[in-house]
C-alpha atoms as a PDB file:
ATOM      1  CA  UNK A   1       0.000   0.000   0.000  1.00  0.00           C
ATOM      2  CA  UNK A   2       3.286   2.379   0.478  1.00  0.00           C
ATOM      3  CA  UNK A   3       2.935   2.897  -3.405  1.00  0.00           C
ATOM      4  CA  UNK A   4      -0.027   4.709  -3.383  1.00  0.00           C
ATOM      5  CA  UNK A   5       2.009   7.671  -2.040  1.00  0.00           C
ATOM      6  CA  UNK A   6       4.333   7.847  -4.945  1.00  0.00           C
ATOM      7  CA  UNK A   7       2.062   8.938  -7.175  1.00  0.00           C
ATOM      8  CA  UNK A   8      -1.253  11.248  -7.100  1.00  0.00           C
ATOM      9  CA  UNK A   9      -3.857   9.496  -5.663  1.00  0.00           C
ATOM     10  CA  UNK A  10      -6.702   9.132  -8.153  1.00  0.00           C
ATOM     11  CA  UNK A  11      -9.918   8.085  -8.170  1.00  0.00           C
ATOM     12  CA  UNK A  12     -10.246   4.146  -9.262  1.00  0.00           C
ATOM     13  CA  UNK A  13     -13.423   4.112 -10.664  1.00  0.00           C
ATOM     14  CA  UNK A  14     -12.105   7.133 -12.914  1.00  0.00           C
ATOM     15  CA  UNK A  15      -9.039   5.618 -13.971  1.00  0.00           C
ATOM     16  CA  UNK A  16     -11.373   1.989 -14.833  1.00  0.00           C
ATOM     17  CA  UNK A  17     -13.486   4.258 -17.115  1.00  0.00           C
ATOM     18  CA  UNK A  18     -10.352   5.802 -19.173  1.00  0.00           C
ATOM     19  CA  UNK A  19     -10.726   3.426 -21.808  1.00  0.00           C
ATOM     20  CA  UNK A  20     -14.423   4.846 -22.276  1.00  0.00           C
ATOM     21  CA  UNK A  21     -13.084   8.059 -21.001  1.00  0.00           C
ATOM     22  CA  UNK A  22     -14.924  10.041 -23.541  1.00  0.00           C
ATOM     23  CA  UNK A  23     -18.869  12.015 -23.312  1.00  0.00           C
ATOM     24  CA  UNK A  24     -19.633   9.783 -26.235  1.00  0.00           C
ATOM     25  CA  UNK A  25     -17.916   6.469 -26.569  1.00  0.00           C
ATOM     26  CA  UNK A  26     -17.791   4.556 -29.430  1.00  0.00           C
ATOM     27  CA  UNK A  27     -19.177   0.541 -29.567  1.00  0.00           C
ATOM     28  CA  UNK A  28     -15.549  -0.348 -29.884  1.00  0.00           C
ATOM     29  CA  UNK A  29     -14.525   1.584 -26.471  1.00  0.00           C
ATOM     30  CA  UNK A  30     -17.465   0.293 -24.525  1.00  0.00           C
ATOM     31  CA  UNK A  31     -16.457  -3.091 -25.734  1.00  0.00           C
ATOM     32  CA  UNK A  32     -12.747  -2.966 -24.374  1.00  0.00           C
ATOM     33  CA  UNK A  33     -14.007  -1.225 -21.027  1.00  0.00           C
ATOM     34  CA  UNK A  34     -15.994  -4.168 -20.343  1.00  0.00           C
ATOM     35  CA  UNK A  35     -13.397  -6.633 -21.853  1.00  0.00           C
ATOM     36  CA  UNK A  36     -10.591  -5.242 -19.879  1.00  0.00           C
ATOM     37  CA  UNK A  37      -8.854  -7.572 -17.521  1.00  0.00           C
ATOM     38  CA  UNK A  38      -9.213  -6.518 -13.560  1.00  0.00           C
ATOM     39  CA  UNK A  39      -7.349  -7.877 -10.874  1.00  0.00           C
ATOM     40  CA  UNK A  40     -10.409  -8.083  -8.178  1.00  0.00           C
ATOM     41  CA  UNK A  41      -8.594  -9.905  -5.755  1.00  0.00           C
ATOM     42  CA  UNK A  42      -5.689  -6.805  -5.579  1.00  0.00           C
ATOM     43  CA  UNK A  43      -8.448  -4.275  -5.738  1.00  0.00           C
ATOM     44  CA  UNK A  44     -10.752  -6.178  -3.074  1.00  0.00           C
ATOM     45  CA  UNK A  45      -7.438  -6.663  -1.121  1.00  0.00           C
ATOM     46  CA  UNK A  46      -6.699  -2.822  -1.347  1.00  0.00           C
ATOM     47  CA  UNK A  47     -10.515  -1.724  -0.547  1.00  0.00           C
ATOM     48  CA  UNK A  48      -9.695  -3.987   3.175  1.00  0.00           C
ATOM     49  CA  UNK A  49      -6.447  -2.011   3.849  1.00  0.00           C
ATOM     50  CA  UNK A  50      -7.988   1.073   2.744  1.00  0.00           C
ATOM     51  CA  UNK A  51     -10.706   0.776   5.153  1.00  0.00           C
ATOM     52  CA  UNK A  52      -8.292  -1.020   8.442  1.00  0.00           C
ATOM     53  CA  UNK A  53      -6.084   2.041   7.586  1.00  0.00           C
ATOM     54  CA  UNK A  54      -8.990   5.200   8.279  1.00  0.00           C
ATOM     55  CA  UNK A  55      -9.722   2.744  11.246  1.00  0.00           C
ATOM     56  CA  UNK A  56      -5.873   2.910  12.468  1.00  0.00           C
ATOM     57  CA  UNK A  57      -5.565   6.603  11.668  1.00  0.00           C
ATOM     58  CA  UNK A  58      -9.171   7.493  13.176  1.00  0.00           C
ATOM     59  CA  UNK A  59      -7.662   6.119  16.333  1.00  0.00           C
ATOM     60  CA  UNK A  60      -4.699   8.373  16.667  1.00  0.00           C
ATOM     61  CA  UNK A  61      -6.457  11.367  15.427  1.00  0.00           C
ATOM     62  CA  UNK A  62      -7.165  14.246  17.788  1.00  0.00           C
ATOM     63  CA  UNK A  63     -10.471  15.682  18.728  1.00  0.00           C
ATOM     64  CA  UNK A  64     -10.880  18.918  15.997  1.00  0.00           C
ATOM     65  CA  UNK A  65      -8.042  17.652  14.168  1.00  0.00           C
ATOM     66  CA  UNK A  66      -9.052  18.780  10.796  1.00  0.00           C
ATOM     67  CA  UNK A  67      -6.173  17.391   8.832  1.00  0.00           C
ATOM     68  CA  UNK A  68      -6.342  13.763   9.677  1.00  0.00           C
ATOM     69  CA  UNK A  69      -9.926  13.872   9.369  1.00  0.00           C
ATOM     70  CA  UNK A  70      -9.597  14.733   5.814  1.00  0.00           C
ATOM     71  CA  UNK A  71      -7.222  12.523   5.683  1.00  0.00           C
ATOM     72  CA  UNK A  72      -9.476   9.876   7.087  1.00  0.00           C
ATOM     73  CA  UNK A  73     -12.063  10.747   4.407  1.00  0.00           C
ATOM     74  CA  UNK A  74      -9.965  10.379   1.345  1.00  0.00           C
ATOM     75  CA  UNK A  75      -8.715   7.003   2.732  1.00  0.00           C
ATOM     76  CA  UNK A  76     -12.458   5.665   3.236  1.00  0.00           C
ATOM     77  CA  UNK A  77     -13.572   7.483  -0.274  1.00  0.00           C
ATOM     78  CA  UNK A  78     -10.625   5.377  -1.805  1.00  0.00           C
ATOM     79  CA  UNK A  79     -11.843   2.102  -0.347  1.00  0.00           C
ATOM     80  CA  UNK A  80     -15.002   2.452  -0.645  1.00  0.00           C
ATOM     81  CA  UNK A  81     -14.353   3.506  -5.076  1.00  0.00           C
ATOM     82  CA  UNK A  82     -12.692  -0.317  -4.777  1.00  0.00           C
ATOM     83  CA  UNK A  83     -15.700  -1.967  -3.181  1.00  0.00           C
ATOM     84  CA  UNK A  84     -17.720  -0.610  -5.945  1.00  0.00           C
ATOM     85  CA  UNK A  85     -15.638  -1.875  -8.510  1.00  0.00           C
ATOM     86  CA  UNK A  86     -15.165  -5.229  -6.833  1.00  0.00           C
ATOM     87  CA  UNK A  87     -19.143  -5.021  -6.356  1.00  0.00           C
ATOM     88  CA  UNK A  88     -20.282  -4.449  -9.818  1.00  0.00           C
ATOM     89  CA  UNK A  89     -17.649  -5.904 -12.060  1.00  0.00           C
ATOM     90  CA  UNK A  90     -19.300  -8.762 -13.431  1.00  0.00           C
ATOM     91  CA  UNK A  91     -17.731 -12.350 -12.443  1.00  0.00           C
ATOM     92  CA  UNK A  92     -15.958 -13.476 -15.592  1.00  0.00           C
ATOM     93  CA  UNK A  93     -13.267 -15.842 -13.494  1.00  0.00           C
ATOM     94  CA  UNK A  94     -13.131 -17.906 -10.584  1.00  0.00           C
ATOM     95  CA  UNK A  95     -10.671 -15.053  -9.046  1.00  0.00           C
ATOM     96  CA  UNK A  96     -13.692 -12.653  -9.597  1.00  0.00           C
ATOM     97  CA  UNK A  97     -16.358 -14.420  -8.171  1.00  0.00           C
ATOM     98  CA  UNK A  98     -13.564 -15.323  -4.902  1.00  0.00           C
ATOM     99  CA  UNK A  99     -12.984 -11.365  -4.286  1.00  0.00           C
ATOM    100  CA  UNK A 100     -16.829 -10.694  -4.189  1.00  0.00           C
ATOM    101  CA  UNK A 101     -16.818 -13.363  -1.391  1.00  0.00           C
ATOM    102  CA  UNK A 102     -13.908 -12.426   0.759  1.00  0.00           C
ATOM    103  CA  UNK A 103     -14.370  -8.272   0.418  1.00  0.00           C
ATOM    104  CA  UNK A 104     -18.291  -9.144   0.861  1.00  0.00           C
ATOM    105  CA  UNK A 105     -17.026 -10.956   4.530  1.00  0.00           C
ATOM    106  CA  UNK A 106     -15.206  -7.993   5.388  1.00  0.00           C
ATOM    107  CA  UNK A 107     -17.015  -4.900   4.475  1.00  0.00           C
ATOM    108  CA  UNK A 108     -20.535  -3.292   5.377  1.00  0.00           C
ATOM    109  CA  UNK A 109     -23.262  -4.431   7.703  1.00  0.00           C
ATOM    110  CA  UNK A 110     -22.268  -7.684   9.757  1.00  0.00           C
ATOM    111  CA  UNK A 111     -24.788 -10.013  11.714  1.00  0.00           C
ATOM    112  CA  UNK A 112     -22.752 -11.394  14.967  1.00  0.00           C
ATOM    113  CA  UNK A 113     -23.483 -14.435  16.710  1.00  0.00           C
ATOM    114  CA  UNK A 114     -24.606 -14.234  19.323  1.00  0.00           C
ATOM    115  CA  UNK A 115     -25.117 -16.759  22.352  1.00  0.00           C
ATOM    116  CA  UNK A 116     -28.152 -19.131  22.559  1.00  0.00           C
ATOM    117  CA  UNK A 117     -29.273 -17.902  25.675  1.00  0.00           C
ATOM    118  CA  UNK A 118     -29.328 -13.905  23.776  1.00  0.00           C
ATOM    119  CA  UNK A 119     -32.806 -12.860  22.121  1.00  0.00           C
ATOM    120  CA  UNK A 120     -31.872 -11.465  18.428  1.00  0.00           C
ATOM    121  CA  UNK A 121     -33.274  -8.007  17.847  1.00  0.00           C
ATOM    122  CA  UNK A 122     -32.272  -6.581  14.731  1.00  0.00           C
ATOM    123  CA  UNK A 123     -33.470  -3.252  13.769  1.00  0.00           C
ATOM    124  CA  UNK A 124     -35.313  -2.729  10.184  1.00  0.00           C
ATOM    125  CA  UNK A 125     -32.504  -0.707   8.877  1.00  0.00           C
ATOM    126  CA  UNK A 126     -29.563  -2.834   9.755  1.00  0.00           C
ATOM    127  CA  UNK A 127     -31.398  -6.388   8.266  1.00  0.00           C
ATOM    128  CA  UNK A 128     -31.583  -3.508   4.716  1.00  0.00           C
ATOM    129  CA  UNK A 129     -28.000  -3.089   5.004  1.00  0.00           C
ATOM    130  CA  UNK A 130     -27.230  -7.339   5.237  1.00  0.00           C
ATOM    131  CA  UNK A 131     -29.590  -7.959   2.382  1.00  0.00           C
ATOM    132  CA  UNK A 132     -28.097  -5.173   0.319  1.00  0.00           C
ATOM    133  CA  UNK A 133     -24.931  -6.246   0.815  1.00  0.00           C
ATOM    134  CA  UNK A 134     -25.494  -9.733   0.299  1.00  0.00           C
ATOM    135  CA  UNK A 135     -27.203  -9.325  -2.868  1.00  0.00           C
ATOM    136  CA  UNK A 136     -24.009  -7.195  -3.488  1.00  0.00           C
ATOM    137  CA  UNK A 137     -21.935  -9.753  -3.461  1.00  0.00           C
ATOM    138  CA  UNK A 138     -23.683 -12.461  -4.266  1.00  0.00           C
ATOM    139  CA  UNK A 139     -22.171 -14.848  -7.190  1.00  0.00           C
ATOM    140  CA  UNK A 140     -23.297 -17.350  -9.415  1.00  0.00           C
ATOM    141  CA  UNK A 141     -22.936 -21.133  -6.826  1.00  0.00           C
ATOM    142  CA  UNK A 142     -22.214 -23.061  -9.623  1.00  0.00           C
ATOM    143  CA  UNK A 143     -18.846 -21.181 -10.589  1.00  0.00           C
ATOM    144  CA  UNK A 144     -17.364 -21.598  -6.923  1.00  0.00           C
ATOM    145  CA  UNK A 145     -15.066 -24.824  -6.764  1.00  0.00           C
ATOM    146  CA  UNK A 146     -15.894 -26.470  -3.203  1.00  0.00           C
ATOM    147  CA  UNK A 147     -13.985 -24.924  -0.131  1.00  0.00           C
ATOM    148  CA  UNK A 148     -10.930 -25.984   1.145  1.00  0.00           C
ATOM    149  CA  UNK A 149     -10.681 -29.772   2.543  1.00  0.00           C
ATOM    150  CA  UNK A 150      -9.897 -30.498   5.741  1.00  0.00           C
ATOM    151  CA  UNK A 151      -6.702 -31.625   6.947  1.00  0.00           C
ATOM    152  CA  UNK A 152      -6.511 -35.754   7.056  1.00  0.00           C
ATOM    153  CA  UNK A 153      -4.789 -37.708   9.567  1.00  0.00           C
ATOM    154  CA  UNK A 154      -0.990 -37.655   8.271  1.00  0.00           C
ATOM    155  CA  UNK A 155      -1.019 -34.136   6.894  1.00  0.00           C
ATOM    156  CA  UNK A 156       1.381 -31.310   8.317  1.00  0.00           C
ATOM    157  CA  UNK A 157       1.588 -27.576   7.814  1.00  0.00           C
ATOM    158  CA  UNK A 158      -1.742 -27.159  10.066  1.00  0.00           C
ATOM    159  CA  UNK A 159      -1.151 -23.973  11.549  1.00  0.00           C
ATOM    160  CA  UNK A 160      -1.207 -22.476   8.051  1.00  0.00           C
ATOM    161  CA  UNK A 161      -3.892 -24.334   6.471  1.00  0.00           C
ATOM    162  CA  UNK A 162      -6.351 -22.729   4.262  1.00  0.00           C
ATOM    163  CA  UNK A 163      -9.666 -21.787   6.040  1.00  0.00           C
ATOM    164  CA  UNK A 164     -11.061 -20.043   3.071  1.00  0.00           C
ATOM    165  CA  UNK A 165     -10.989 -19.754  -0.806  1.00  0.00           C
ATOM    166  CA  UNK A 166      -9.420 -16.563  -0.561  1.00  0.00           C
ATOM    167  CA  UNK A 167      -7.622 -15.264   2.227  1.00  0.00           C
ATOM    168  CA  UNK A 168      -8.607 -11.436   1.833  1.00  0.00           C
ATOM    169  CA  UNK A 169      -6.048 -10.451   4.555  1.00  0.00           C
ATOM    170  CA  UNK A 170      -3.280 -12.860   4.606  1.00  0.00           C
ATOM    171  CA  UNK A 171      -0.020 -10.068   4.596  1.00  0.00           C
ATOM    172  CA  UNK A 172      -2.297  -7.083   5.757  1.00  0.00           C
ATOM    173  CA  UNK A 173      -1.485  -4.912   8.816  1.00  0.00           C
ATOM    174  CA  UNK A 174      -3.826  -5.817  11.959  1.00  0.00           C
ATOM    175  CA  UNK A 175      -7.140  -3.364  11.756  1.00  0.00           C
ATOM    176  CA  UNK A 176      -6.026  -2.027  14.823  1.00  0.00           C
ATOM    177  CA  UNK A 177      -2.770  -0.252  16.275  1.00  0.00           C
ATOM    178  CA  UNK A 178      -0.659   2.505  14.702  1.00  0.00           C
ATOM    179  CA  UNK A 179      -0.942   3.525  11.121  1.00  0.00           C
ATOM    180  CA  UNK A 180       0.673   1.621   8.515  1.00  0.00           C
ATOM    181  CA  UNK A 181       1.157   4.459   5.421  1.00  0.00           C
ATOM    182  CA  UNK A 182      -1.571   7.017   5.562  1.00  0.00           C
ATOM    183  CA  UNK A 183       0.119   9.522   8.007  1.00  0.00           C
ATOM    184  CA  UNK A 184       2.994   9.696   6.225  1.00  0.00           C
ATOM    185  CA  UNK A 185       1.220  10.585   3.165  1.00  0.00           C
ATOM    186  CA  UNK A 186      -1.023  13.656   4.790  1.00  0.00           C
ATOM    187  CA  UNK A 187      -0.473  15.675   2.067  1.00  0.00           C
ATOM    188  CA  UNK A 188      -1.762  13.414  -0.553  1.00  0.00           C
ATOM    189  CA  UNK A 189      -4.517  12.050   0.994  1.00  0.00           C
ATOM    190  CA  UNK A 190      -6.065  15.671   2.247  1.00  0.00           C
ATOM    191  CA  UNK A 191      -6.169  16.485  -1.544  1.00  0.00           C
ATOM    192  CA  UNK A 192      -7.236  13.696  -2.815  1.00  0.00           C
ATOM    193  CA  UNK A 193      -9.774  14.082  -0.252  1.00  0.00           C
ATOM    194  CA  UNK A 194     -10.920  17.564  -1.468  1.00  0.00           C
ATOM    195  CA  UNK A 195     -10.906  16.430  -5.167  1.00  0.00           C
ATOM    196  CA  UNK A 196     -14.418  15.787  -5.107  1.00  0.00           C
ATOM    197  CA  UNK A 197     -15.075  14.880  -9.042  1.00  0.00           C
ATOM    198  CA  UNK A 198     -18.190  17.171 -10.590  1.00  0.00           C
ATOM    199  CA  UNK A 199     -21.442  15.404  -9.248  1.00  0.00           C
ATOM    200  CA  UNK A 200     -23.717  16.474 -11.590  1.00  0.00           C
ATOM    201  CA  UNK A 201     -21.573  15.422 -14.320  1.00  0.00           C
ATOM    202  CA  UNK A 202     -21.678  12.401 -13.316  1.00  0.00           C
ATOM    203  CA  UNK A 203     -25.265  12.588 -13.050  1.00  0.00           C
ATOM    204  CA  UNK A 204     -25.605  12.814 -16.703  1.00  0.00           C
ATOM    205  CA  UNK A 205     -23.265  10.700 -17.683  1.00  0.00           C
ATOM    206  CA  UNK A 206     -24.912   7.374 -15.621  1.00  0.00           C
ATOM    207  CA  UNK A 207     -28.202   8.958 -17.283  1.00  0.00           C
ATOM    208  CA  UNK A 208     -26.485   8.584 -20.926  1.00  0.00           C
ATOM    209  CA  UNK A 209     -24.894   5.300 -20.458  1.00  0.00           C
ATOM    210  CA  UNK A 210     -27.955   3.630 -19.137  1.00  0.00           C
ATOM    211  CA  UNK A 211     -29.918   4.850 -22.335  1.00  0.00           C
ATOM    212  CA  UNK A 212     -27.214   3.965 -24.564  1.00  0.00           C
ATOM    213  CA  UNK A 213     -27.107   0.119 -22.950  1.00  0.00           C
ATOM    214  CA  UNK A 214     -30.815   0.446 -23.691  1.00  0.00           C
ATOM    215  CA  UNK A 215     -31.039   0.930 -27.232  1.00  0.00           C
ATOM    216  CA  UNK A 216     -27.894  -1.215 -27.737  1.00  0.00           C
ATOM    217  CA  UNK A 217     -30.179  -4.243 -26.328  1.00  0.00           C
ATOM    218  CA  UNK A 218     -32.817  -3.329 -28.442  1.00  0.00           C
ATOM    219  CA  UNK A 219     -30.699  -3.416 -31.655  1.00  0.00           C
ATOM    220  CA  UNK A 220     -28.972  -6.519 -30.674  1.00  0.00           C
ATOM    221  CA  UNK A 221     -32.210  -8.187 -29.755  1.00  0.00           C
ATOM    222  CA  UNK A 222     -33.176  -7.661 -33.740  1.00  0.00           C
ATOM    223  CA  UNK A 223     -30.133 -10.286 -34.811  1.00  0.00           C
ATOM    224  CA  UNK A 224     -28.109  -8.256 -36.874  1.00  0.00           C
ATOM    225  CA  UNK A 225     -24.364 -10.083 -37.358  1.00  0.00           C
ATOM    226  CA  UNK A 226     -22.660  -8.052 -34.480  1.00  0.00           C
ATOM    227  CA  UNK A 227     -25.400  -8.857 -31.762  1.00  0.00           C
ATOM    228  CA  UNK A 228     -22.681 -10.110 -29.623  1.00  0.00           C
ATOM    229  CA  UNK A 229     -20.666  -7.132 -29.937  1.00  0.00           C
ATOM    230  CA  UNK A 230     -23.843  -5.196 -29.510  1.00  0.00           C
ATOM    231  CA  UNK A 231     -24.583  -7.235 -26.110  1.00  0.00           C
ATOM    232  CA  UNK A 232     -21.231  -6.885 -24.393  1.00  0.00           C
ATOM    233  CA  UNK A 233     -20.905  -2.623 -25.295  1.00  0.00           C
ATOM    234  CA  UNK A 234     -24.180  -2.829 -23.843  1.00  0.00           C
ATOM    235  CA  UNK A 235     -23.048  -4.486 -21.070  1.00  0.00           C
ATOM    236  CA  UNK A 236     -20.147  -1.771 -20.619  1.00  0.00           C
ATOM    237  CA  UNK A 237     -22.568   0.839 -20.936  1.00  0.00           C
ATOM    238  CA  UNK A 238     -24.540  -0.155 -17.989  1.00  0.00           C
ATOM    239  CA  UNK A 239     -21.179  -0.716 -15.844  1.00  0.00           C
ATOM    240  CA  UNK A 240     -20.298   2.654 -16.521  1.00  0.00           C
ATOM    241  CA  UNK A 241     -23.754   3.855 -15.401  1.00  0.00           C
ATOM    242  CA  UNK A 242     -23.778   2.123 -12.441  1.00  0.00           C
ATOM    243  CA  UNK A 243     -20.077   2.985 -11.436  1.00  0.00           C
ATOM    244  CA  UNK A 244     -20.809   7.212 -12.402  1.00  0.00           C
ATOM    245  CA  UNK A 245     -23.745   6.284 -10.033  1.00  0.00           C
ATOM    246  CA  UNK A 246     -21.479   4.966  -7.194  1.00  0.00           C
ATOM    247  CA  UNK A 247     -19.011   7.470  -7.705  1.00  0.00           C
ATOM    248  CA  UNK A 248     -21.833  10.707  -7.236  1.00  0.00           C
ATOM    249  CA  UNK A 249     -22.994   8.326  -3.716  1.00  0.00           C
ATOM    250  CA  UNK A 250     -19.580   7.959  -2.762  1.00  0.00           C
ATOM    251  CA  UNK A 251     -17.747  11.714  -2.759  1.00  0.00           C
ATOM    252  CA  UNK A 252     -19.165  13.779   0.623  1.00  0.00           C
ATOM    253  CA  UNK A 253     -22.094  16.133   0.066  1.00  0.00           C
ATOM    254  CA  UNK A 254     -20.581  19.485   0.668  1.00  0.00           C
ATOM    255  CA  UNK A 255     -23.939  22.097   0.070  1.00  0.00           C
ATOM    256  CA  UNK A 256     -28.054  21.426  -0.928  1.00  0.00           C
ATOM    257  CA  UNK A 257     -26.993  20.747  -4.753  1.00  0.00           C
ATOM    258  CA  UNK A 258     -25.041  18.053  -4.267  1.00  0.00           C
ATOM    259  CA  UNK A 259     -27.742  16.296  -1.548  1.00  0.00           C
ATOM    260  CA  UNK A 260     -30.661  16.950  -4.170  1.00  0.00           C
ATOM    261  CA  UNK A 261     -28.187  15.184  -6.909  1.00  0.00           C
ATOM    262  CA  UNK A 262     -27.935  11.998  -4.595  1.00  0.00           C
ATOM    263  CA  UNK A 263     -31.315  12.105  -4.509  1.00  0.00           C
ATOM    264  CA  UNK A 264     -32.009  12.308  -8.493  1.00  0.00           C
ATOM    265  CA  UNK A 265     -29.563   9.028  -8.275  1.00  0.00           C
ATOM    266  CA  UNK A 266     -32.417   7.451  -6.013  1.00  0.00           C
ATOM    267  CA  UNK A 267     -35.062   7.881  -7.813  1.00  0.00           C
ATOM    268  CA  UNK A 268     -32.738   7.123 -10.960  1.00  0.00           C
ATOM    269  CA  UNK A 269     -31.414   3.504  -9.728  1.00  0.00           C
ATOM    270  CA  UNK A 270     -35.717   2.294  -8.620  1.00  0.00           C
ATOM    271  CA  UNK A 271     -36.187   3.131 -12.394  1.00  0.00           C
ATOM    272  CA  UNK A 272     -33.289   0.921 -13.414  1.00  0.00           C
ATOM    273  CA  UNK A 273     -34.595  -1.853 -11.460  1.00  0.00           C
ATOM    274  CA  UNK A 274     -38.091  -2.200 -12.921  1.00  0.00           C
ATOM    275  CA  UNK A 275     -36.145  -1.963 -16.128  1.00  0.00           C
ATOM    276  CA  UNK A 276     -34.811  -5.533 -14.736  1.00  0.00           C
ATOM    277  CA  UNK A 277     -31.278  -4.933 -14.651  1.00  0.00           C
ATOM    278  CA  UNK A 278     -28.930  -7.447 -12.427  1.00  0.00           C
ATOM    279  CA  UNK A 279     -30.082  -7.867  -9.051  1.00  0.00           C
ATOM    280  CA  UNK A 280     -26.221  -7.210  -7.670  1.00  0.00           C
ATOM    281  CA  UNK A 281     -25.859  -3.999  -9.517  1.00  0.00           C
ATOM    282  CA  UNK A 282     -29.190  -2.610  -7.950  1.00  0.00           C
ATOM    283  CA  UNK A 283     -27.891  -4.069  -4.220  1.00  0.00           C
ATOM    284  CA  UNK A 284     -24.415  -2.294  -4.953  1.00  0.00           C
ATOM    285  CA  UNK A 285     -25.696   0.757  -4.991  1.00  0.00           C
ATOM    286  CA  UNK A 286     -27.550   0.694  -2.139  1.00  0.00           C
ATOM    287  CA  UNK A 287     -24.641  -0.719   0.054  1.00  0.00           C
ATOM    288  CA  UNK A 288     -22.002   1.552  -1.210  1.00  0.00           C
ATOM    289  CA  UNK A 289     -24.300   4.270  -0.505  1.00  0.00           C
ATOM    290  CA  UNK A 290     -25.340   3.015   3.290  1.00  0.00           C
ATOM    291  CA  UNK A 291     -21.659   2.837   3.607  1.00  0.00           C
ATOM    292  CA  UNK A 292     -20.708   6.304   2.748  1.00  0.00           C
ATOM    293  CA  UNK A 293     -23.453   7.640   4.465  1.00  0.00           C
ATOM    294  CA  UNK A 294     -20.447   7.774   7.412  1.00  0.00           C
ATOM    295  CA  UNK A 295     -17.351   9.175   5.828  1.00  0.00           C
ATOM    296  CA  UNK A 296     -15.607  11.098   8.068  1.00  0.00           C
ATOM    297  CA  UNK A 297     -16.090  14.130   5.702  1.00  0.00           C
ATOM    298  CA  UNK A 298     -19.848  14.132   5.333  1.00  0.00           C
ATOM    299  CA  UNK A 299     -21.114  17.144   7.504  1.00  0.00           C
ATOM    300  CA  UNK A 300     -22.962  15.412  10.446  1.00  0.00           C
ATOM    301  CA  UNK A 301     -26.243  17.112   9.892  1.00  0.00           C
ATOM    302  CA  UNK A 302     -26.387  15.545   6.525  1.00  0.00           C
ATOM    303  CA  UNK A 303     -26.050  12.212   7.380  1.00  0.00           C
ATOM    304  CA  UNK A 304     -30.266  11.215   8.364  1.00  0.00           C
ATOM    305  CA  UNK A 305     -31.021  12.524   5.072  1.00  0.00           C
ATOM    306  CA  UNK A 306     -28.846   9.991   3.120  1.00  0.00           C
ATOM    307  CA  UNK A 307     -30.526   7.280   4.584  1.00  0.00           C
ATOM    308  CA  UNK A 308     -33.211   7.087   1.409  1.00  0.00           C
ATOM    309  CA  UNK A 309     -36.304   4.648   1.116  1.00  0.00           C
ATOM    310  CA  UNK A 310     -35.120   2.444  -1.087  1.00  0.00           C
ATOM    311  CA  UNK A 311     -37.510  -0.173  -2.522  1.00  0.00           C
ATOM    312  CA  UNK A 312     -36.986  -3.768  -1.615  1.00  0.00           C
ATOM    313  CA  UNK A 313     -36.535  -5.089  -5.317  1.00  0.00           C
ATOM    314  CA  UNK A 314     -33.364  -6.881  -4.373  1.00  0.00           C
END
């Protein structure tokens, strides 16, 4: 994670979308942004460290310290770019569908165990977040390989012995205890931080690449010889929407504009799912935004009015 100081820190979901980077892509670029190889596991790795590392920082931080809270902000608005990505990036491999499980473990709403003897209470709001963020998540069963056997009686090497498919923080710094990069990179982090991207240009642009996937199904669906071309920039269109749609829920609200744009994105994503698109894309967006709903930079007062009424179609 040290390199992400020697360099400016960018947004991830901008730099995924450079291929398509244009306000009107061609079929051929929306076709090699959805063909283009990602490394989920790295990114789903990164998104954990991200988030461990605002935890580490927030720990050290001062009351009214204004400079590692910004800090703390860009660090979360990082991660939480990479759990998007890892979130809606459709499971082509086995590596895919493996970082959608092991980030899905680690991030968002989490139902405890608790003992028999404990009555389970859980409040309407926090069984949303668990279905959102399972239907986040979620991958096709029949892809997964089975877990991880058991040792037998003559095997060795048990105190390393795979518990899980995908280990999401094997060589990760503990969640807790002192910082691991981010306070060395103040600097950095406080502007990326304050680089909020333009909201209601993103607006528009999940608003143009949903209507371009659109039509782009509707031509396919009438057989002409590219329909499968046709079907995957279709399929790259609709990333890109939902991604320009992440991105706006993401980035703080800073003044009334910006909260009423979040809001357009509401109403905008309930459209998209009686338009039937996938199940996990619609869930996405409703975790990502119950997560950021709490970055550190987010003006308390605006907080109770991010918490929208989503419908239950997931």
């Amino acid at each position: 994670m040290e390199e992400l100081g020697k360099r400016e820190l960018r947004d991830p979901i901008a730099a995924a979308m450079d291929v398509a980077a244009g306000e009107d892509p061609s079929l051929a670029e929306l076709v090699a942004f959805r063909r283009q190889p990602f490394d989920l596991k790295a990114a789903a790795r990164q998104a954990k460290n991200l988030h461990s590392e605002e935890f580490r920082v927030s720990l050290v931080k001062e009351p009214g310290d204004e400079v590692l809270e910004a800090v703390c902000g860009g660090v979360e608005i990082m991660s939480l770019s990479l759990v998007a990505l890892v979130a809606l990036w459709p499971c082509d491999t086995l590596d895919q569908a493996e970082a959608k499980i092991a980030l899905g473990e680690k991030t968002g709403a989490l139902l405890f165990k608790r003992p028999k003897d404990f009555a389970d209470v859980i409040e309407p709001r926090h069984a949303r977040r668990l279905r959102w963020k399972r239907g986040a998540f979620a991958v096709p069963a029949l892809m997964l390989p089975p877990a991880p056997p058991p040792p037998r009686s003559d095997d060795r090497g048990l105190a390393q012995w795979p518990l899980e498919r995908f280990d999401l923080v094997e060589h990760l710094p503990k969640r807790g205890g002192l910082p691991a990069f981010a306070d060395r990179q103040v600097a950095a982090w406080s502007r990326f931080a304050a680089s909020a991207p333009d909201l209601g240009h993103l607006l528009k642009r999940s608003e143009a690449m949903f209507e371009t996937c659109d039509r782009l199904l509707t031509l396919a669906e009438r057989g002409p010889d590219n329909a499968s071309e046709l079907l995957s920039a279709a399929e790259g269109a609709r990333l890109m929407g939902y991604l320009a749609a992440c991105q706006l829920m993401i980035w703080p609200v800073h003044d009334r504009k910006a909260l009423r744009l979040k809001r357009e994105v509401v109403a905008l994503i309930n459209v998209r799912g009686e338009q039937g698109d996938p199940a996990a894309m619609q869930a996405a967006v409703r975790h990502v935004t119950a997560e950021a709903a709490w970055i550190k930079t987010l003006p308390v007062d605006a907080r109770d009015d991010l918490v929208f009424d989503w419908n239950e179609l997931v």
